[in-house]
C-alpha atoms as a PDB file:
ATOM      1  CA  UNK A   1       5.198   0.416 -23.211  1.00  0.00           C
ATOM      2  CA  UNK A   2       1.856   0.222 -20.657  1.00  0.00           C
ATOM      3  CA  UNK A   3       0.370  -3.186 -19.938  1.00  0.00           C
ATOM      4  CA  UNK A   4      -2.823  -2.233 -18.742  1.00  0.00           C
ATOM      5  CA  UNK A   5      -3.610  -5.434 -16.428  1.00  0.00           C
ATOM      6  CA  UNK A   6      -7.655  -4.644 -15.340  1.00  0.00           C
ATOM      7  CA  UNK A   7      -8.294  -8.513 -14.478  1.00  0.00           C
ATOM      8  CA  UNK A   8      -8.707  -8.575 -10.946  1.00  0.00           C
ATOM      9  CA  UNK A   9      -7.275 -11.619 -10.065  1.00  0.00           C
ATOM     10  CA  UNK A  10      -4.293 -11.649 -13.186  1.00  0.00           C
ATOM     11  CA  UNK A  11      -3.708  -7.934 -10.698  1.00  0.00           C
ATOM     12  CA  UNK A  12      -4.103  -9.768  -7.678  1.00  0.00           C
ATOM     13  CA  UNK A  13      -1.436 -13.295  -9.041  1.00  0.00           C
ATOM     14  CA  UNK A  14       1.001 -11.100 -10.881  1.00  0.00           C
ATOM     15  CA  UNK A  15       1.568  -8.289  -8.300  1.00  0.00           C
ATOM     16  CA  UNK A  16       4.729  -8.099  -6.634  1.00  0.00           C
ATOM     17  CA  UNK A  17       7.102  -5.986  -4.680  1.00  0.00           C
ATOM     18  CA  UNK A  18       9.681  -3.555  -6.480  1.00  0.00           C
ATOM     19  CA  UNK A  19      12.492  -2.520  -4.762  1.00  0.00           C
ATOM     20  CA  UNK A  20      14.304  -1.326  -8.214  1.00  0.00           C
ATOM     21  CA  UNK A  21      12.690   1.856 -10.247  1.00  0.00           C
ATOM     22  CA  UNK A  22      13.440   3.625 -13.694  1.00  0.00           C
ATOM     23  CA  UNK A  23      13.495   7.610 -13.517  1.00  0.00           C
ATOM     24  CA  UNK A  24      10.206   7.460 -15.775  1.00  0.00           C
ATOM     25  CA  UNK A  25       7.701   9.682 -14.429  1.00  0.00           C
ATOM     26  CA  UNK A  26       4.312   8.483 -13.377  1.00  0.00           C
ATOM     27  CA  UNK A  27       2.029  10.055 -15.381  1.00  0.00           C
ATOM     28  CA  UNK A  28      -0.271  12.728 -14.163  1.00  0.00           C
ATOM     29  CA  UNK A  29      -3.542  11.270 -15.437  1.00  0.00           C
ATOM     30  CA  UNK A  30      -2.252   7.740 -13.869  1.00  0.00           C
ATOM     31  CA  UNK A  31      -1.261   9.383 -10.921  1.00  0.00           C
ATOM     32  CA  UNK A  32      -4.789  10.807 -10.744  1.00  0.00           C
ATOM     33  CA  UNK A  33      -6.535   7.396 -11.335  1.00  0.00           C
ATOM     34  CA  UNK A  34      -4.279   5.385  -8.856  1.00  0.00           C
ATOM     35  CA  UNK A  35      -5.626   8.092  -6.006  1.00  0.00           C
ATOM     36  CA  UNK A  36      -8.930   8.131  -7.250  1.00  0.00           C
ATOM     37  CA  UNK A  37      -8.979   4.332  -6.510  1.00  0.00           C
ATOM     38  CA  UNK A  38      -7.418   4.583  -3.005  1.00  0.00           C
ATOM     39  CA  UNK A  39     -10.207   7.096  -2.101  1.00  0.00           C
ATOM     40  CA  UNK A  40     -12.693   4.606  -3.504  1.00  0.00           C
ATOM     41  CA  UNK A  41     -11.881   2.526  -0.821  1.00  0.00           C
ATOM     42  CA  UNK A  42     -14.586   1.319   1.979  1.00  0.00           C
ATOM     43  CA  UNK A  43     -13.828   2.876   5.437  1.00  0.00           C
ATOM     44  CA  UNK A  44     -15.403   2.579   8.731  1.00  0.00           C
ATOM     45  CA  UNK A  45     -18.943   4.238   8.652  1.00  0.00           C
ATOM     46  CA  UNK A  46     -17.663   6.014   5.446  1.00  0.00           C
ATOM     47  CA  UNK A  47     -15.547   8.338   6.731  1.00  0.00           C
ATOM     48  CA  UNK A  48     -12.213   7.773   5.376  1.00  0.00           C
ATOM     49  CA  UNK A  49     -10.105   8.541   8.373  1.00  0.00           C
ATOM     50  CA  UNK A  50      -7.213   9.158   6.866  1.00  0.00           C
ATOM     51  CA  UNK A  51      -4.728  11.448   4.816  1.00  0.00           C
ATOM     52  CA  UNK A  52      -2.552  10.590   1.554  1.00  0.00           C
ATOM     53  CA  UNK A  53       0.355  12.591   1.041  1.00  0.00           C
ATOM     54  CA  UNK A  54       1.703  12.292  -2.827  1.00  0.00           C
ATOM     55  CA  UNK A  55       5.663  12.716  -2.288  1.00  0.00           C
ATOM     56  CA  UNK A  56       6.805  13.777  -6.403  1.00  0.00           C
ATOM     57  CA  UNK A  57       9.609  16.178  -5.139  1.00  0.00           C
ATOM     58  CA  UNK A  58      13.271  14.940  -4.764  1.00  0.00           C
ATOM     59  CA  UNK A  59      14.243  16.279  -1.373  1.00  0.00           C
ATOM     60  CA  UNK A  60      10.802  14.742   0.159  1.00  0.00           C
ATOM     61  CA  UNK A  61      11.407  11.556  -1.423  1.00  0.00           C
ATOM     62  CA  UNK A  62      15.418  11.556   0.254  1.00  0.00           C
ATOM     63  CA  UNK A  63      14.165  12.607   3.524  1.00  0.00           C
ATOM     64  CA  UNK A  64      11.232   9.912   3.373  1.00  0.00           C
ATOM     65  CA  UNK A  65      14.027   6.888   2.738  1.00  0.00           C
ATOM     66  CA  UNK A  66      15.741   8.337   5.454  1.00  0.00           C
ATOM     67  CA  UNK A  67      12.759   7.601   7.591  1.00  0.00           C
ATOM     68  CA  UNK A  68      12.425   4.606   6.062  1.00  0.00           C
ATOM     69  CA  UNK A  69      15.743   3.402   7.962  1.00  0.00           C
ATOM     70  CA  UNK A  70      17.726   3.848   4.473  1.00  0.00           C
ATOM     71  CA  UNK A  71      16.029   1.932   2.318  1.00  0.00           C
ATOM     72  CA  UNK A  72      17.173   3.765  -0.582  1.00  0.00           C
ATOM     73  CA  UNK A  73      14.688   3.095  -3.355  1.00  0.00           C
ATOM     74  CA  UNK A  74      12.128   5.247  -1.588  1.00  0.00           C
ATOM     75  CA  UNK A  75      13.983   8.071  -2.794  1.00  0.00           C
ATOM     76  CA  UNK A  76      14.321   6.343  -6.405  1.00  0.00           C
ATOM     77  CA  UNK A  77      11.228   6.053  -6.938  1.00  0.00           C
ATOM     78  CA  UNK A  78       9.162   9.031  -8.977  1.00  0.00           C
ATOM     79  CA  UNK A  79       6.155   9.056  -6.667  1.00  0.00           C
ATOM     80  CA  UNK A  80       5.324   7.252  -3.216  1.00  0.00           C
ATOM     81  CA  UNK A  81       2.428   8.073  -1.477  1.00  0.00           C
ATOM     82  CA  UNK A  82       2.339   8.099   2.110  1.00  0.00           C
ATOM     83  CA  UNK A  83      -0.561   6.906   3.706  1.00  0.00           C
ATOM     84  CA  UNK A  84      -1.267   8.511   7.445  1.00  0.00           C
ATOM     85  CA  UNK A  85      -4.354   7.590   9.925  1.00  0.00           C
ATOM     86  CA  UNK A  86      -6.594  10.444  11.030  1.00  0.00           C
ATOM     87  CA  UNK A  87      -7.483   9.241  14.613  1.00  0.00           C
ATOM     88  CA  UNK A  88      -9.746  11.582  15.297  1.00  0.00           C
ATOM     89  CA  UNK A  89     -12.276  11.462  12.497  1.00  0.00           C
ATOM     90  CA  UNK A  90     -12.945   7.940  13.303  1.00  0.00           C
ATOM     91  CA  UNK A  91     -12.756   8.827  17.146  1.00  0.00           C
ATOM     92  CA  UNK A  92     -15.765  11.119  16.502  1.00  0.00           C
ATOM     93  CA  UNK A  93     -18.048   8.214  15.713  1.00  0.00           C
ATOM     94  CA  UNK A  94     -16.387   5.126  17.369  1.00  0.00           C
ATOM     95  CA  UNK A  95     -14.272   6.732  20.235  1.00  0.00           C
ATOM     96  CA  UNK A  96     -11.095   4.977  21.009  1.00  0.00           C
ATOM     97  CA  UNK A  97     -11.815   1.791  19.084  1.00  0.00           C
ATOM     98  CA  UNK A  98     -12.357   4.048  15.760  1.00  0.00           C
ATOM     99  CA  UNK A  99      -8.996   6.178  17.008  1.00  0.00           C
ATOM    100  CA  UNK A 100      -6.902   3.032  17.574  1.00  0.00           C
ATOM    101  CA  UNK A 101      -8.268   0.530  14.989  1.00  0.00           C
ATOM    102  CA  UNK A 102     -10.700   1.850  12.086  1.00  0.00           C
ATOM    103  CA  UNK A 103      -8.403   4.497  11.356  1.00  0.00           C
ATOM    104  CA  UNK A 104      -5.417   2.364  10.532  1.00  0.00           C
ATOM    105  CA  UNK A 105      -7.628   0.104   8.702  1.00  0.00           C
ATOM    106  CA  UNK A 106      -9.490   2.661   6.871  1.00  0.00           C
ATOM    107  CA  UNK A 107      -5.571   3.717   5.604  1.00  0.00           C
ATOM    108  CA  UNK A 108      -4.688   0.196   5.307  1.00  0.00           C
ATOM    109  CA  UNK A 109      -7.339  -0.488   2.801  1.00  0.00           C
ATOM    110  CA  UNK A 110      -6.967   3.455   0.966  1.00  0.00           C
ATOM    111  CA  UNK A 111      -3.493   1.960   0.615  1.00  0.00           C
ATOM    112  CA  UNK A 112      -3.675  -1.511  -0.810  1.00  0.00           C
ATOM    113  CA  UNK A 113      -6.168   0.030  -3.761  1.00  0.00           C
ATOM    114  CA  UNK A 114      -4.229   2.308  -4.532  1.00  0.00           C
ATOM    115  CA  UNK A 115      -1.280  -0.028  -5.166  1.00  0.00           C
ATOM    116  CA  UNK A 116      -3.741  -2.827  -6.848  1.00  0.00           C
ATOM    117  CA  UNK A 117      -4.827   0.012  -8.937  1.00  0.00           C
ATOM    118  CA  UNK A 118      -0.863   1.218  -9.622  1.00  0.00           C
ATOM    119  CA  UNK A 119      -0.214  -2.804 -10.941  1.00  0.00           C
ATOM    120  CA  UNK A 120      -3.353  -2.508 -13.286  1.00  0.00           C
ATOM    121  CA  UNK A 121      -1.666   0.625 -15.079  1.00  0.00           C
ATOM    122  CA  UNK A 122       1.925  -1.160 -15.190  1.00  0.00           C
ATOM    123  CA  UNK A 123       3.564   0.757 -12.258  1.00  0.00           C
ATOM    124  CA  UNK A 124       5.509  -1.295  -9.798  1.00  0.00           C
ATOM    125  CA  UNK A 125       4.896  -0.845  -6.300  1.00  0.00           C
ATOM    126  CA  UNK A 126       6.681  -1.640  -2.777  1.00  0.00           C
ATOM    127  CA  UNK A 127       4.391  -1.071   0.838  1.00  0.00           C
ATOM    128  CA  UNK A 128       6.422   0.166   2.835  1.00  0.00           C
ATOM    129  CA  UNK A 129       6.112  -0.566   6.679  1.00  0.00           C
ATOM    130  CA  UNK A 130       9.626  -0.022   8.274  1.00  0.00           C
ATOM    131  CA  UNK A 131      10.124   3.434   9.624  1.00  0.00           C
ATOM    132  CA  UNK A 132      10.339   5.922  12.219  1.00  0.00           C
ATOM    133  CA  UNK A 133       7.078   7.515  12.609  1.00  0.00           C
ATOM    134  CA  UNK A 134       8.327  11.482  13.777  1.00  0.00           C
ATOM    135  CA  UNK A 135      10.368  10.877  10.732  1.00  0.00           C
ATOM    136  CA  UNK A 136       7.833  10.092   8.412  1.00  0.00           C
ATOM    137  CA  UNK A 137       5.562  12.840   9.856  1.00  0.00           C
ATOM    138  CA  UNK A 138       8.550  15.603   9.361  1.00  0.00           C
ATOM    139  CA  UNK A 139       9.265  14.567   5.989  1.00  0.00           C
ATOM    140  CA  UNK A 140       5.893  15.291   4.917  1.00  0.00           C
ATOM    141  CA  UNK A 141       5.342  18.392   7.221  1.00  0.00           C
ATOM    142  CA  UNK A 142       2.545  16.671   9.060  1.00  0.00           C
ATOM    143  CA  UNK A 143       4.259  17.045  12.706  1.00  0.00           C
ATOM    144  CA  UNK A 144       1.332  17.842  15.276  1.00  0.00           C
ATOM    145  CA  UNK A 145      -1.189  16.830  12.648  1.00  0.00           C
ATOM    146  CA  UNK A 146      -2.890  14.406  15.095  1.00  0.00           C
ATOM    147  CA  UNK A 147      -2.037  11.524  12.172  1.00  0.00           C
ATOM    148  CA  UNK A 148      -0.588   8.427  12.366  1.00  0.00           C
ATOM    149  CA  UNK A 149       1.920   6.960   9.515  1.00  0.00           C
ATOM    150  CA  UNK A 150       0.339   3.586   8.149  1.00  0.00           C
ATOM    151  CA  UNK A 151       2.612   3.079   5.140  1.00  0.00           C
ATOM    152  CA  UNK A 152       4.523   4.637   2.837  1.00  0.00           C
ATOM    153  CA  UNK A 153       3.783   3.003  -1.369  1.00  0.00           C
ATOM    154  CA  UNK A 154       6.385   3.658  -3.551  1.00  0.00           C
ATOM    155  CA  UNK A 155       4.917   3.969  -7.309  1.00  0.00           C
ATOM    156  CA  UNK A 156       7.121   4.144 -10.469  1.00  0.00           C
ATOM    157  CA  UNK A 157       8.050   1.938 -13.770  1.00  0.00           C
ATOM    158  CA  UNK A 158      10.217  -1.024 -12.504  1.00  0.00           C
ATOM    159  CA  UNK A 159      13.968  -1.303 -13.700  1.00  0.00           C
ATOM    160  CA  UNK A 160      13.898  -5.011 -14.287  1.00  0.00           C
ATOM    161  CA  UNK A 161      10.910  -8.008 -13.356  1.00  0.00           C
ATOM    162  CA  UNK A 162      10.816  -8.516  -9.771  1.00  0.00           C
ATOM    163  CA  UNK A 163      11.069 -12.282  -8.804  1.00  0.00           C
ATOM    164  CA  UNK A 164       8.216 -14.267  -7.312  1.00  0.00           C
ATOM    165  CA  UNK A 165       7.954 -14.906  -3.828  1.00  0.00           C
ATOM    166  CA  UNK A 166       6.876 -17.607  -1.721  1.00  0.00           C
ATOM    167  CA  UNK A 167       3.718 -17.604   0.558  1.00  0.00           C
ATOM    168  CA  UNK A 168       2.630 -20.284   3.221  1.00  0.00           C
ATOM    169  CA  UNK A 169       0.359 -22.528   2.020  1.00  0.00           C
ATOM    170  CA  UNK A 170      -3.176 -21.478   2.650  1.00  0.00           C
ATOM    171  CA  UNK A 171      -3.943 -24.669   5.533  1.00  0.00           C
ATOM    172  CA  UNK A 172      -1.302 -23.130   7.967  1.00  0.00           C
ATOM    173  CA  UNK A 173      -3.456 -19.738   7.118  1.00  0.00           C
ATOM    174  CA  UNK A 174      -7.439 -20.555   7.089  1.00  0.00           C
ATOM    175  CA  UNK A 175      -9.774 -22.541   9.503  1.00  0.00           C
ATOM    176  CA  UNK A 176     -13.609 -23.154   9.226  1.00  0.00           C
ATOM    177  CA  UNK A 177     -15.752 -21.645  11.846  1.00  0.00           C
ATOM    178  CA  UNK A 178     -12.702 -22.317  14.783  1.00  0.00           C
ATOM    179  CA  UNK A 179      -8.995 -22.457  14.578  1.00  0.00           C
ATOM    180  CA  UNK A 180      -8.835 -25.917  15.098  1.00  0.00           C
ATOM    181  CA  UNK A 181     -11.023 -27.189  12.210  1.00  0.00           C
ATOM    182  CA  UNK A 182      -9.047 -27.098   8.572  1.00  0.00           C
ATOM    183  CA  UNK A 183     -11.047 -25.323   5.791  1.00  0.00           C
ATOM    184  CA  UNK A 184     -11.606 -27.690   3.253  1.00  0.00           C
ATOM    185  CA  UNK A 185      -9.553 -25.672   0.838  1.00  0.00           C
ATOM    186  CA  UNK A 186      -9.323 -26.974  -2.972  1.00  0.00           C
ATOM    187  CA  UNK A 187      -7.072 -24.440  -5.274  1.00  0.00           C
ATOM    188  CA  UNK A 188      -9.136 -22.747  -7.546  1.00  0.00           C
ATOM    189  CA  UNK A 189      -7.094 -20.122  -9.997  1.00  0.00           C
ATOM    190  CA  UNK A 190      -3.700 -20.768 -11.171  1.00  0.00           C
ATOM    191  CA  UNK A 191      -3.229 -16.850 -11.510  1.00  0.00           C
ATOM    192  CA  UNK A 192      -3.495 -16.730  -7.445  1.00  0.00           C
ATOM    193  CA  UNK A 193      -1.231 -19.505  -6.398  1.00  0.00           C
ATOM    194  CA  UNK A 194       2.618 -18.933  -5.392  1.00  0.00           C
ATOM    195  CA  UNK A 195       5.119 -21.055  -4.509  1.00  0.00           C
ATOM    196  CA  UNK A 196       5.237 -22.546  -1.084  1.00  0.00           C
ATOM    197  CA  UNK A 197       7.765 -21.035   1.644  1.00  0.00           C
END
């Protein structure tokens, strides 16, 4: 059953990470909507500086959780997209700061709509950071590309609810104007707020 979720913030409170995935399929025209979003995204100066590579097929999903230092449920997952930097696209307008920052920010935020927009169509997600980075590149045949892994999302129907996790509480987190002065924070939305750590 889909539980479209298109509330912002009820996307933004109920997300969370799924480590645990049933062999459903993600559907093509979902599949199609969740990349649409990514590339939606803002970028530095518009110019998207980077690559998504949609991993469907076994053997690349195996040989991506191997990258991923084992962590299995990369390769259990139907989908994961694999989010890499293109340096040099950025470097064209912004030189090294575009190569070694705006790149991996431009994926970074590509990346995190994409798995906003997975949540909103009922797909679990995980962001995946831990890998090898040659690994990740010869998985998706992207050796001597020029790119840069960023993150690897893993997209499919979760196996059972995933459990809530805690986050620091926003003082330790925001300042006003200096890090020395507190923000005068005052909780506004229930559907954002998560147990302390």
């Amino acid at each position: 059953m889909r539980k479209d979720c298109t509330d912002l913030f009820e996307v933004m409170g109920r997300r969370r990470s799924v480590r645990s995935y049933l062999p459903d399929p993600v559907g093509e025209e979902d599949l199609n909507r969740i990349i649409e979003a990514a590339c939606s995204a803002p970028s530095a100066g518009n110019l998207q500086a980077y690559r998504i590579v949609v991993a469907k097929d076994p053997e690349t999903r195996r040989r991506l959780a191997d990258a991923c230092w084992g962590q299995r449920f990369v390769a259990e997952a139907p989908v994961s997209l694999v989010f890499l930097a293109e340096p040099a696209v950025s470097a064209r307008r912004y030189g090294t700061r575009g190569a070694e920052l705006y790149s991996l920010q431009d994926a970074t935020i590509a990346c995190t709509f994409a798995m906003l927009a997975a949540h909103a169509l009922g797909y679990g997600t995980c962001w995946v950071g831990a890998f090898n980075d040659e690994a990740v590149l010869r998985a998706v045949g992207a050796v001597g590309a020029g790119l840069r892994p960023v993150a690897v999302l893993t997209v499919g129907r979760p196996r059972a609810s995933p459990r809530t996790t805690g986050r620091r509480p926003v003082e330790e987190i925001v300042t006003l104007d200096t890090l020395e002065r507190p923000f005068p924070y005052s909780a506004s939305d229930p559907r954002l707020r998560r147990p302390s750590m």
